[in-house]
N, C-alpha and C. Protein backbone atom coordinates (compact mmCIF):
# COMPACT_ATOMS: atom_id res chain seq x y z
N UNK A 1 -12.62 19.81 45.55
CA UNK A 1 -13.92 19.42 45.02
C UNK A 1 -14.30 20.30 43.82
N UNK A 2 -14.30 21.76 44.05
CA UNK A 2 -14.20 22.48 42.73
C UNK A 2 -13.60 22.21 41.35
N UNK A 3 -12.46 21.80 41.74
CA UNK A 3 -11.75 21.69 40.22
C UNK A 3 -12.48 20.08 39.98
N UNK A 4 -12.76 19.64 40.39
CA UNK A 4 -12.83 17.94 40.00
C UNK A 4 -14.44 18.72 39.41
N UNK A 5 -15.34 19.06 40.19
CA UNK A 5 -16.27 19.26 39.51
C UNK A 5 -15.90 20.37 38.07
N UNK A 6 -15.15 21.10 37.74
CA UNK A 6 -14.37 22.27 36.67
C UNK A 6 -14.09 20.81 35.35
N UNK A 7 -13.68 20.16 36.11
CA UNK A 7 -12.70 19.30 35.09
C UNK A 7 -14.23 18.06 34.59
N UNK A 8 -15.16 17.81 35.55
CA UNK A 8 -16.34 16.99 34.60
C UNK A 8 -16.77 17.94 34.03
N UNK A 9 -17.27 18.96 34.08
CA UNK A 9 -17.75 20.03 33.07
C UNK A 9 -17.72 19.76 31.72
N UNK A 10 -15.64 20.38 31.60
CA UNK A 10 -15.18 20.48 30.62
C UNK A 10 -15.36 18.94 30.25
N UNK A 11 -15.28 17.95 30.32
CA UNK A 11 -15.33 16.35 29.70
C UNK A 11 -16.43 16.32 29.28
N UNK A 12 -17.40 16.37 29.93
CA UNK A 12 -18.73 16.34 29.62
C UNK A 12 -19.10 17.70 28.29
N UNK A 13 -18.62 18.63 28.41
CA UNK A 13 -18.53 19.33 27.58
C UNK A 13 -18.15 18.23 25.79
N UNK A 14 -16.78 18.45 25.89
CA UNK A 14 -16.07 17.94 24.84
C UNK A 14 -16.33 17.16 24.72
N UNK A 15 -16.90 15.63 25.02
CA UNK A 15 -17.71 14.96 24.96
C UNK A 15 -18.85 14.71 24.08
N UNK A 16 -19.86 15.36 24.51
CA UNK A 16 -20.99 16.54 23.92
C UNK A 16 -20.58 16.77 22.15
N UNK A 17 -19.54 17.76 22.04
CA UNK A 17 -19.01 18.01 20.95
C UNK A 17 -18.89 17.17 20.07
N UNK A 18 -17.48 16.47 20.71
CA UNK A 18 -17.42 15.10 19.78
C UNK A 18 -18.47 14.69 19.26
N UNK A 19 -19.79 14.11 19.93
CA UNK A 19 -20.17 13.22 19.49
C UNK A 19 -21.02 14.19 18.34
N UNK A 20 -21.92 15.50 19.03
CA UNK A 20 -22.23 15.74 17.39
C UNK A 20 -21.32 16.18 15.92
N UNK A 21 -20.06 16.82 16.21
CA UNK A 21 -19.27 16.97 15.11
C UNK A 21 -19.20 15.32 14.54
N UNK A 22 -18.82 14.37 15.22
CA UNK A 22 -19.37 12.53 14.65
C UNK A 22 -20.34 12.43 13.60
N UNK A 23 -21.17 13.00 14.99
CA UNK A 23 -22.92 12.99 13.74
C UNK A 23 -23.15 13.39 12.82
N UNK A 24 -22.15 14.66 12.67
CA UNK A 24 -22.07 15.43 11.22
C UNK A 24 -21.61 15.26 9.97
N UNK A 25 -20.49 14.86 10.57
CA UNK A 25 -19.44 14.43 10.12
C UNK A 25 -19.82 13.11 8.93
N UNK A 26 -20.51 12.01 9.68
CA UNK A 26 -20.65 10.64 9.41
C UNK A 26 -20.90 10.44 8.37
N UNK A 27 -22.10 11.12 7.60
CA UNK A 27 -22.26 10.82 6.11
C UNK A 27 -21.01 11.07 4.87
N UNK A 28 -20.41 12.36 5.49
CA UNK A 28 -19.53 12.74 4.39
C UNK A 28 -18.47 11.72 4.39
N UNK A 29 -18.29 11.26 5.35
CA UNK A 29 -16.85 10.14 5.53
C UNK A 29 -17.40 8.68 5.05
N UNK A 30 -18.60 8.17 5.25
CA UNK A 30 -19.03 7.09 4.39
C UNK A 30 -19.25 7.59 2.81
N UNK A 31 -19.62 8.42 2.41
CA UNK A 31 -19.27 8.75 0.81
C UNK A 31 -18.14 8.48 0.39
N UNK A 32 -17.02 9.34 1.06
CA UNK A 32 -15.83 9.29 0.78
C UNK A 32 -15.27 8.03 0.99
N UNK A 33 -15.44 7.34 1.41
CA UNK A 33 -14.82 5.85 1.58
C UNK A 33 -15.88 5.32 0.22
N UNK A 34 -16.95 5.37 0.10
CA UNK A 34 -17.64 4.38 -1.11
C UNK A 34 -16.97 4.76 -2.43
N UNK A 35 -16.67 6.23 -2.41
CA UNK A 35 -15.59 6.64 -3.45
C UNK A 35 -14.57 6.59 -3.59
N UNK A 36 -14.19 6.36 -2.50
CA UNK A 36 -12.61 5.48 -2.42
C UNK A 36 -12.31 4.37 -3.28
N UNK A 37 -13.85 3.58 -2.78
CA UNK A 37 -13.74 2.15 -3.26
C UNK A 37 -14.42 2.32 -4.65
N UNK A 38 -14.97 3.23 -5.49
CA UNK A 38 -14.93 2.91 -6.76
C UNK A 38 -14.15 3.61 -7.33
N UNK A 39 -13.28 4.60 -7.04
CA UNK A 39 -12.02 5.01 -7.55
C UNK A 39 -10.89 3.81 -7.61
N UNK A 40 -11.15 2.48 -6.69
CA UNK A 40 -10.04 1.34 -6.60
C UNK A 40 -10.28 0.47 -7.96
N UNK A 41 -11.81 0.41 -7.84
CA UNK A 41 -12.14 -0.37 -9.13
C UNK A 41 -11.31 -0.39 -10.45
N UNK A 42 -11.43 0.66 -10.67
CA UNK A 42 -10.40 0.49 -12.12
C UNK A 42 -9.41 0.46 -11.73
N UNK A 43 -8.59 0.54 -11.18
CA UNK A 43 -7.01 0.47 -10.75
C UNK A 43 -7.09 -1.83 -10.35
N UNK A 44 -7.57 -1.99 -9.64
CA UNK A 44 -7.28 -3.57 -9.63
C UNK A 44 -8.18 -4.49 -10.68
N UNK A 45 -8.73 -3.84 -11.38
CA UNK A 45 -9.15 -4.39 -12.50
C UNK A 45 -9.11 -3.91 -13.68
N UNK A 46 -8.41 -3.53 -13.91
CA UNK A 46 -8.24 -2.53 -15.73
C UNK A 46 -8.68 -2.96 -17.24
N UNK A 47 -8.96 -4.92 -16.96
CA UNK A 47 -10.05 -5.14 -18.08
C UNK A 47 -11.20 -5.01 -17.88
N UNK A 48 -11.87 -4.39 -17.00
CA UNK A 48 -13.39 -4.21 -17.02
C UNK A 48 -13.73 -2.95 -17.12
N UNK A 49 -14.41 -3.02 -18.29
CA UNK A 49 -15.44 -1.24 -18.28
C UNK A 49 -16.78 -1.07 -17.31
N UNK A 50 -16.90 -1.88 -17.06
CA UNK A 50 -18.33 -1.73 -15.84
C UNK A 50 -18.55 -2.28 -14.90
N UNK A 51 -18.61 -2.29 -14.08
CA UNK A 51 -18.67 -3.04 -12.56
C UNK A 51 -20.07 -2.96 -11.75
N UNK A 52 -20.91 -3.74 -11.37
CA UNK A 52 -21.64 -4.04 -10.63
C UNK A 52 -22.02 -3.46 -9.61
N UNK A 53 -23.46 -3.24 -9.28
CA UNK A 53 -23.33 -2.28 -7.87
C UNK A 53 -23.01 -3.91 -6.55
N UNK A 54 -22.44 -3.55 -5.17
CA UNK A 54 -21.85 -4.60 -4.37
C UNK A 54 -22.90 -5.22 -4.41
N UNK A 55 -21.93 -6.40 -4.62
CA UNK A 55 -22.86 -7.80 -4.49
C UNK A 55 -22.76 -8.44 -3.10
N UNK A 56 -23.83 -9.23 -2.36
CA UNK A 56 -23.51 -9.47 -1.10
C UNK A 56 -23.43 -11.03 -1.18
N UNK A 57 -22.35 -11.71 -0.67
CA UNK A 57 -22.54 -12.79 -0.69
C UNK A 57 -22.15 -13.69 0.75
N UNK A 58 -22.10 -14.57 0.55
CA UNK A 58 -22.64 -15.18 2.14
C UNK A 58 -21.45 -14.90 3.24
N UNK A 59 -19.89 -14.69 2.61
CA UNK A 59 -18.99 -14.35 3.56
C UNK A 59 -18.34 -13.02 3.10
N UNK A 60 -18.38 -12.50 1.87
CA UNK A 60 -17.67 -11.55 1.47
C UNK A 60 -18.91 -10.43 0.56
N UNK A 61 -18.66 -9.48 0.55
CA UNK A 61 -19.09 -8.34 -0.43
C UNK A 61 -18.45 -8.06 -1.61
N UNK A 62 -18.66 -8.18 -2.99
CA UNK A 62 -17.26 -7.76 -4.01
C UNK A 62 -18.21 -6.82 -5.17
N UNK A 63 -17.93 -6.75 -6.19
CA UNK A 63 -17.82 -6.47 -7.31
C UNK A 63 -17.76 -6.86 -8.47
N UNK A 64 -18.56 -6.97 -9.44
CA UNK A 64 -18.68 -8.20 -10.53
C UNK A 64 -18.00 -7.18 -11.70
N UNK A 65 -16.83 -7.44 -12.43
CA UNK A 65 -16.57 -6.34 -13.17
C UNK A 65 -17.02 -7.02 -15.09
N UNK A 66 -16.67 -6.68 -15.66
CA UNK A 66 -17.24 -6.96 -17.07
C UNK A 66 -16.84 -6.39 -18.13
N UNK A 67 -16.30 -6.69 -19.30
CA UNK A 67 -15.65 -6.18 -20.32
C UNK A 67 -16.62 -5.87 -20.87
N UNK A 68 -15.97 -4.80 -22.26
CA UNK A 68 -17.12 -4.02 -23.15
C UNK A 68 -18.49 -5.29 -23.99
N UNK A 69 -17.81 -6.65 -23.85
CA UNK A 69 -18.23 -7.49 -24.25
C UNK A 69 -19.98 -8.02 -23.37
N UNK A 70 -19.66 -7.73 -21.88
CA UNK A 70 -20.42 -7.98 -20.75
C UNK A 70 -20.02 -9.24 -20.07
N UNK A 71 -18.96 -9.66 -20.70
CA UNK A 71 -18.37 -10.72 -20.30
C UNK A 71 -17.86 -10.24 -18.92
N UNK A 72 -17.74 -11.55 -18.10
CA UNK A 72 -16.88 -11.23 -16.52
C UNK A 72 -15.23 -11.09 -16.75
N UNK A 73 -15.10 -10.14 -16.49
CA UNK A 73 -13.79 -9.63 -16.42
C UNK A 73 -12.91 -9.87 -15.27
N UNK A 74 -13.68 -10.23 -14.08
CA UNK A 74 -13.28 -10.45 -12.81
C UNK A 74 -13.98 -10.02 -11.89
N UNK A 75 -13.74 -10.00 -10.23
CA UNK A 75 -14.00 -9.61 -9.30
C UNK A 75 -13.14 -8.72 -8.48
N UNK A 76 -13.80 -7.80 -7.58
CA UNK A 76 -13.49 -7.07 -6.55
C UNK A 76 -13.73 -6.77 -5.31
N UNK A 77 -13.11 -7.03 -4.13
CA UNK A 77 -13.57 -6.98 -2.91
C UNK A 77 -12.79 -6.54 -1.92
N UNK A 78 -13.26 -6.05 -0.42
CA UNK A 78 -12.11 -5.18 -0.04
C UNK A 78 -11.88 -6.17 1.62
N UNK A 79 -10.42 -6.44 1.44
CA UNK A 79 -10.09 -6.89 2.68
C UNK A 79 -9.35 -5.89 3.60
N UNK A 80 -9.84 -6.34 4.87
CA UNK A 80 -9.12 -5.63 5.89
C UNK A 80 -8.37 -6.32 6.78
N UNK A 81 -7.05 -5.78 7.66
CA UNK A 81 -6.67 -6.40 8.86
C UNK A 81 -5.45 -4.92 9.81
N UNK A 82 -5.05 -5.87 10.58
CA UNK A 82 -4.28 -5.34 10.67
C UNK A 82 -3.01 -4.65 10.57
N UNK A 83 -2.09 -3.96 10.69
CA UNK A 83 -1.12 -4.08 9.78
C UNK A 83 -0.26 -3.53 11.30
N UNK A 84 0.93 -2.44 10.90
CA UNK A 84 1.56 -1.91 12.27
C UNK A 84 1.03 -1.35 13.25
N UNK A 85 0.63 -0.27 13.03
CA UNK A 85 -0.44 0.96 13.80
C UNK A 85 -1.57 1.40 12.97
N UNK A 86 -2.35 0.50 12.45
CA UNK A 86 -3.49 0.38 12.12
C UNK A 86 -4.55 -0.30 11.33
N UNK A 87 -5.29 0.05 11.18
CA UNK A 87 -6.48 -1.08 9.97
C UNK A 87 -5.79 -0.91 8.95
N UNK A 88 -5.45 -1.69 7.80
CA UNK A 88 -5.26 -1.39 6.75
C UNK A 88 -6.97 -2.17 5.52
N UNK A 89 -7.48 -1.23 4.55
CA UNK A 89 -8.16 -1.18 3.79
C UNK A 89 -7.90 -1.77 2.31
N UNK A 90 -7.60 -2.46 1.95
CA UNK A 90 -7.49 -3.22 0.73
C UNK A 90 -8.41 -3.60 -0.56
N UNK A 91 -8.40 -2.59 -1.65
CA UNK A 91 -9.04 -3.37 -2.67
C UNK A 91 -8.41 -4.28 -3.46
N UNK A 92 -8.93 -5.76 -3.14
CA UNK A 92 -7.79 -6.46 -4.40
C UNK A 92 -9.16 -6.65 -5.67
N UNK A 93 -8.57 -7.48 -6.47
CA UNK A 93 -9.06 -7.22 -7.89
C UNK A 93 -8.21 -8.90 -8.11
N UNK A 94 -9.40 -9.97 -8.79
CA UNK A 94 -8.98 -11.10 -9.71
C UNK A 94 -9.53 -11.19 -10.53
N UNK A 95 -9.19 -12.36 -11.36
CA UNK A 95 -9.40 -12.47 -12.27
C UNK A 95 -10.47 -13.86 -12.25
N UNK A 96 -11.50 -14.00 -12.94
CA UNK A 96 -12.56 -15.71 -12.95
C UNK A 96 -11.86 -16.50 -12.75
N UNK A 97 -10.61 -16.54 -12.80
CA UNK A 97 -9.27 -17.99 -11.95
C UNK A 97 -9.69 -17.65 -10.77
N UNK A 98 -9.58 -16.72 -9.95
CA UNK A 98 -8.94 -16.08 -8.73
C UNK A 98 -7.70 -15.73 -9.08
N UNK A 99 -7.22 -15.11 -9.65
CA UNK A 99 -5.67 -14.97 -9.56
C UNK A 99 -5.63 -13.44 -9.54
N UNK A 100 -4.75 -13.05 -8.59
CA UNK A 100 -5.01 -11.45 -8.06
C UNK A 100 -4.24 -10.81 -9.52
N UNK A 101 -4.83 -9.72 -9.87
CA UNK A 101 -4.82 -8.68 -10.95
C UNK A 101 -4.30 -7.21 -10.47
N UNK A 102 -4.39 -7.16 -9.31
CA UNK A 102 -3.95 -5.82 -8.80
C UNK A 102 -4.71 -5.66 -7.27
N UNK A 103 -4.55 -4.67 -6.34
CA UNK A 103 -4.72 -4.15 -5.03
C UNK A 103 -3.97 -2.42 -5.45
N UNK A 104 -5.52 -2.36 -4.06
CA UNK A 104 -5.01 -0.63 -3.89
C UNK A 104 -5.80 -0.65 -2.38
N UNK A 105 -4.89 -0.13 -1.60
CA UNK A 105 -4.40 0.33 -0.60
C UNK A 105 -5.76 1.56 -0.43
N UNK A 106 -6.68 1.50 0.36
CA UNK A 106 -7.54 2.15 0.41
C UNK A 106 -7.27 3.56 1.48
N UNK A 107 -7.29 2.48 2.38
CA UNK A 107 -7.01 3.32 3.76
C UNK A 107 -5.67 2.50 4.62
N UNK A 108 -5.20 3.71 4.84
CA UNK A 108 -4.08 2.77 6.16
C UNK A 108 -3.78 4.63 7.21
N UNK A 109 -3.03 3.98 7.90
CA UNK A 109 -2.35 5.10 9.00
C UNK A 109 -1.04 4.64 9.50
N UNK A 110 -0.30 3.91 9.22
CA UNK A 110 0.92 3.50 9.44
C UNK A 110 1.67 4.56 9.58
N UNK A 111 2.79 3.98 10.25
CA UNK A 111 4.19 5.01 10.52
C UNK A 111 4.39 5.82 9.33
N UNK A 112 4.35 6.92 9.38
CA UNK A 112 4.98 7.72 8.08
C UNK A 112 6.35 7.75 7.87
N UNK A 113 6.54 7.64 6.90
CA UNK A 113 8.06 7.26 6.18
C UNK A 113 8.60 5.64 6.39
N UNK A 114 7.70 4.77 6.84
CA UNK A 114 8.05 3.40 6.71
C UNK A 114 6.83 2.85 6.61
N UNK A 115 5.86 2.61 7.47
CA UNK A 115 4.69 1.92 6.67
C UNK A 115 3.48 2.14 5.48
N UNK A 116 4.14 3.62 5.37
CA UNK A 116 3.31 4.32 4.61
C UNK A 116 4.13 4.20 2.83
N UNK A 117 5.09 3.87 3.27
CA UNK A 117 5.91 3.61 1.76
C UNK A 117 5.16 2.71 0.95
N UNK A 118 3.92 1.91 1.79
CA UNK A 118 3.08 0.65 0.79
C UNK A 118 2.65 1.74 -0.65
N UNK A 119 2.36 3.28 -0.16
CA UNK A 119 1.35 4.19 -1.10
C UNK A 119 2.69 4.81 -1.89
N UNK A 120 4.03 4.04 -2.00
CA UNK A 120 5.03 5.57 -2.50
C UNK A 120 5.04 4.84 -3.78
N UNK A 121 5.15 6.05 -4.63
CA UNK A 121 5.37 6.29 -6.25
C UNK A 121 6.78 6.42 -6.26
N UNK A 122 7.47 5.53 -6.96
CA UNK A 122 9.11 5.43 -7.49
C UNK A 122 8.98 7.24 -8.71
N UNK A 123 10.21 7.83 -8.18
CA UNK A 123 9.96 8.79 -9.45
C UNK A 123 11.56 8.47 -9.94
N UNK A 124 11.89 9.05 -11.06
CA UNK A 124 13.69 9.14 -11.49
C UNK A 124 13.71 10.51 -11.19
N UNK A 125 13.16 11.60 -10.91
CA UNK A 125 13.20 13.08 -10.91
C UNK A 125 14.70 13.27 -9.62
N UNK A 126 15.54 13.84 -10.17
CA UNK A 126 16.36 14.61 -9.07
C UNK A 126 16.96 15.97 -9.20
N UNK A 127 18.05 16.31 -8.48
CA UNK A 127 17.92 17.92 -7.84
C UNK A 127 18.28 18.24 -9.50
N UNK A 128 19.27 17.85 -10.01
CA UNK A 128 19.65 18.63 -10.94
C UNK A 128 18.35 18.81 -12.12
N UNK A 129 17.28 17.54 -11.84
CA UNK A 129 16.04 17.83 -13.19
C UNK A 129 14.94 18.45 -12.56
N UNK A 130 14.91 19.14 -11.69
CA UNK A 130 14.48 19.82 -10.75
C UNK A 130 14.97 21.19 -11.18
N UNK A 131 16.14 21.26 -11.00
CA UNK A 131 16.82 22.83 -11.29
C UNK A 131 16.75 23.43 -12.70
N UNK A 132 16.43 22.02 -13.93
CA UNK A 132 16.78 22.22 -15.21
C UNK A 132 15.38 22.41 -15.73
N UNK A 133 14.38 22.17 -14.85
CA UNK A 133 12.92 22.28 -15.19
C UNK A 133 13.14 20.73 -16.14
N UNK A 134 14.12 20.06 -16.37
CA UNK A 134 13.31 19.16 -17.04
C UNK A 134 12.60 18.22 -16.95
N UNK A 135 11.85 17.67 -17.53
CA UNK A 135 10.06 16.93 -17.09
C UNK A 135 10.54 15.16 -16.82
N UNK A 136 10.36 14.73 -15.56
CA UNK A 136 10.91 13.45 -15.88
C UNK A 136 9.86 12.51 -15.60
N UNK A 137 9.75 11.48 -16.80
CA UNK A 137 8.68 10.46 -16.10
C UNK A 137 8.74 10.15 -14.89
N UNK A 138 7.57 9.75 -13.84
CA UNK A 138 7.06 9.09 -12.71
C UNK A 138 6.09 8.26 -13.08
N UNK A 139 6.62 7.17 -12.35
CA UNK A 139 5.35 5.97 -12.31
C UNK A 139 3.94 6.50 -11.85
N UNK A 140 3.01 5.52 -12.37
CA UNK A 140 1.20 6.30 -11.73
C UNK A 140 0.70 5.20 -10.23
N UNK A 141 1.62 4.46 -10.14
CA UNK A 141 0.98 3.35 -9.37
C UNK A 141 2.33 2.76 -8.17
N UNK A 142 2.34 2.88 -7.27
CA UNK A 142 2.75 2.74 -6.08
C UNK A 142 3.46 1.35 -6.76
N UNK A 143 5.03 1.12 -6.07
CA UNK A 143 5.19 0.27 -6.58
C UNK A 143 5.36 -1.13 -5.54
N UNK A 144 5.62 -0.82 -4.42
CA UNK A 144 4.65 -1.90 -3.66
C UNK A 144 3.37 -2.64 -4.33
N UNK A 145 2.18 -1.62 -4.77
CA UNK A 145 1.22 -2.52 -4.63
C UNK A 145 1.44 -3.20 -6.34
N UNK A 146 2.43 -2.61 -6.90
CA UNK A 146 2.06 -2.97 -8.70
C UNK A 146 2.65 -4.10 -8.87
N UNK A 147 3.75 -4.63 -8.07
CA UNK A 147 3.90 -6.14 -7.50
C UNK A 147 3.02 -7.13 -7.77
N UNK A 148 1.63 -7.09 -7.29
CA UNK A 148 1.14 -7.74 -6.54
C UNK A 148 0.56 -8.28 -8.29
N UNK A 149 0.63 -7.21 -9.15
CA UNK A 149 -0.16 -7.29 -10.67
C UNK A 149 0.63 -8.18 -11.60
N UNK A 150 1.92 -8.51 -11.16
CA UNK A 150 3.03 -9.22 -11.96
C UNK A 150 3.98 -10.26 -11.09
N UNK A 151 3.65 -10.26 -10.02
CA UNK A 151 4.46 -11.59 -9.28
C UNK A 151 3.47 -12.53 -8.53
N UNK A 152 3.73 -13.54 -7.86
CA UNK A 152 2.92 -14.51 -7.43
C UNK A 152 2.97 -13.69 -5.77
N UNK A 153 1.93 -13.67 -5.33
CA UNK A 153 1.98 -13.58 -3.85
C UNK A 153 3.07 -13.69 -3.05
N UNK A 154 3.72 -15.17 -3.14
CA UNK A 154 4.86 -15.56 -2.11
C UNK A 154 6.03 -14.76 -2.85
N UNK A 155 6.32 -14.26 -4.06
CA UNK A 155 7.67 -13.57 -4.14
C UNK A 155 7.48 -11.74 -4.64
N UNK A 156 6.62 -11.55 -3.61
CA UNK A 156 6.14 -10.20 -3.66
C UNK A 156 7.12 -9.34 -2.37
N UNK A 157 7.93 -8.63 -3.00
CA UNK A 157 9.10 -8.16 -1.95
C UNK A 157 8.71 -7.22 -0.83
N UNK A 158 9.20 -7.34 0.19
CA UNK A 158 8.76 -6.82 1.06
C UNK A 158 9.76 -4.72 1.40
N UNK A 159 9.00 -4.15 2.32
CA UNK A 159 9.84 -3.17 2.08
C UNK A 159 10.18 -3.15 3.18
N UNK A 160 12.48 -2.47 2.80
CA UNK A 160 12.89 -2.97 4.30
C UNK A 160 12.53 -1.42 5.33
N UNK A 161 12.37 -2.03 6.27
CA UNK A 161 11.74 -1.25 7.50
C UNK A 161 10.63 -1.31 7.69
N UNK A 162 9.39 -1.70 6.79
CA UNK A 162 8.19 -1.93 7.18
C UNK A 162 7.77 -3.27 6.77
N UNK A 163 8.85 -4.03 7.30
CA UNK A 163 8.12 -5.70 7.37
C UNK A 163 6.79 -6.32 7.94
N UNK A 164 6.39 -5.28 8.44
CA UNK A 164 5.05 -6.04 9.35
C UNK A 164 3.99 -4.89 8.84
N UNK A 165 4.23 -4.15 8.15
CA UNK A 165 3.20 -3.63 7.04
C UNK A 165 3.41 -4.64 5.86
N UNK A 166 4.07 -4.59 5.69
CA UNK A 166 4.30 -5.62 3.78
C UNK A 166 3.72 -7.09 3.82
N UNK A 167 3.98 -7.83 4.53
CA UNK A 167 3.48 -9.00 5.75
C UNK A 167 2.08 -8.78 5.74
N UNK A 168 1.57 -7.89 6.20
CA UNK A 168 0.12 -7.81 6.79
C UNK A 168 -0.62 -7.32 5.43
N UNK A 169 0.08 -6.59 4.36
CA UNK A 169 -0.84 -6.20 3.22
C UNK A 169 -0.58 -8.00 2.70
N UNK A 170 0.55 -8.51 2.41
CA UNK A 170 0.45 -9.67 1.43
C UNK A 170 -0.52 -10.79 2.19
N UNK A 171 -0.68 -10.82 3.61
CA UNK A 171 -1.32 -11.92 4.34
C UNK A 171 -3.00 -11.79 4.05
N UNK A 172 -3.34 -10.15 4.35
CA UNK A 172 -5.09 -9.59 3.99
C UNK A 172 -5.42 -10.35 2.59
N UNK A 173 -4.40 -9.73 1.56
CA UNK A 173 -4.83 -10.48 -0.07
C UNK A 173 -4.97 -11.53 0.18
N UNK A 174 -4.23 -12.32 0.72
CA UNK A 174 -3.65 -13.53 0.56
C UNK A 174 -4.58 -14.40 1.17
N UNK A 175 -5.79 -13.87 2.70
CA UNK A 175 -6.78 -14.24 3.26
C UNK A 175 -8.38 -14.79 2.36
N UNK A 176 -7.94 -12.72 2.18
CA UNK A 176 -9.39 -12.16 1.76
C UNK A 176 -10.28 -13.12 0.33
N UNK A 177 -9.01 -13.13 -0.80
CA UNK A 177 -8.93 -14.19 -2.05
C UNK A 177 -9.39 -15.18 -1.50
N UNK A 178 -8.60 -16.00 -0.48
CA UNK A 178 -8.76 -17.42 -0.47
C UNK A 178 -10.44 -17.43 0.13
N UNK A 179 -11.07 -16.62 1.23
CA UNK A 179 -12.44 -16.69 1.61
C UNK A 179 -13.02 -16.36 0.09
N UNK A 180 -12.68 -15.73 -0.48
CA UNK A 180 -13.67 -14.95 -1.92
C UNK A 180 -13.75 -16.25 -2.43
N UNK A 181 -12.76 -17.25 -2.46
CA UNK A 181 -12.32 -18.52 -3.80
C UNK A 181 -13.59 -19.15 -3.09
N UNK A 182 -14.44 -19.19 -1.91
CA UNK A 182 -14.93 -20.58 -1.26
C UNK A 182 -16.79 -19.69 -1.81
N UNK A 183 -16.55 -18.62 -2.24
CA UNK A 183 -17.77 -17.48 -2.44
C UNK A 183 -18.26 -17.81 -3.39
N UNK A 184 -19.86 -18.25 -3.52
CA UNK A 184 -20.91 -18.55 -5.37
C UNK A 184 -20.77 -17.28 -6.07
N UNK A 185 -19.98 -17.73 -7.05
CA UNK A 185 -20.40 -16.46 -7.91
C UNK A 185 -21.55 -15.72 -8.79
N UNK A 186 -21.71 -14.71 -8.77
CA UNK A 186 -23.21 -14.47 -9.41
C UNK A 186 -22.72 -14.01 -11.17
């Protein structure tokens, strides 16, 4: 009976904890996600200099973006689903067609070293330009998602070992767009 009562203590304890380190916690982690998502902005839309504070619309939330002109440059909105072992976070980015312009990968938690390859940067750097100090270009943009900026949806390659991450990012775009396409634009 002792230890069972020892052992609610401690639960009830940690418990306790959790929830106010949560409470504390909470604001700084909703910032950081709203900055997430306007750090995505220019990355899935790169003709717009200004973007809109979120617009709410009857099924989706996006982003009205706008060239130096004030012209609409496109839209932005963030889909979610599932992916292997977790939510995956999606900003995609179109264009007044709908035609996707780019995605960035907001948040995910996937397997590391296979579902997490959606976020890997191709470099040419190896041991010997490494040893020689010499400077070798690297791409700035994951090349999973830079796909998505130059091929059609359906021939957007998948990466082998994380088929049901690659799958689940092309299916979210591939959702999220088509609900955005049925969305009044402002």
């Amino acid at each position: 009976m002792k230890m069972i009562v020892v052992l609610t203590v401690i639960s009830v304890i940690a418990a306790l904890l959790l929830g106010v380190t949560y409470s504390v916690t909470k604001g700084k982690i909703l910032a950081q996600d709203l900055n997430a998502e306007k750090e995505a902005l220019c990355t899935v839309l790169p003709a717009a200099v200004n973007f809109s504070d979120k617009i709410t619309g009857t099924e989706i939330e996006y982003y009205k973006g706008t060239d130096k002109d004030g012209n609409a440059a496109g839209y932005a909105f963030v889909g979610e689903g599932k992916g292997y072992s977790s939510i995956l976070r999606i900003m995609i980015g179109v264009d007044t067609a709908c035609n996707v312009r780019g995605i960035k990968i907001i948040s995910q938690n996937e397997t590391p070293g296979l579902g997490t390859r959606v976020n890997e940067v191709k470099t040419n750097e190896t041991l010997w330009s490494k040893i020689s100090g010499k400077k070798i270009e690297t791409e700035t943009e994951p090349w999973f998602q830079a796909q998505f900026r130059t091929k059609k949806l359906e021939d957007v390659d998948i990466i082998t070992g994380a088929s049901v991450t690659s799958n689940a990012v092309k299916d979210i775009v591939k959702k999220t767009v088509e609900k955005f396409g049925k969305e009044p634009k402002s």
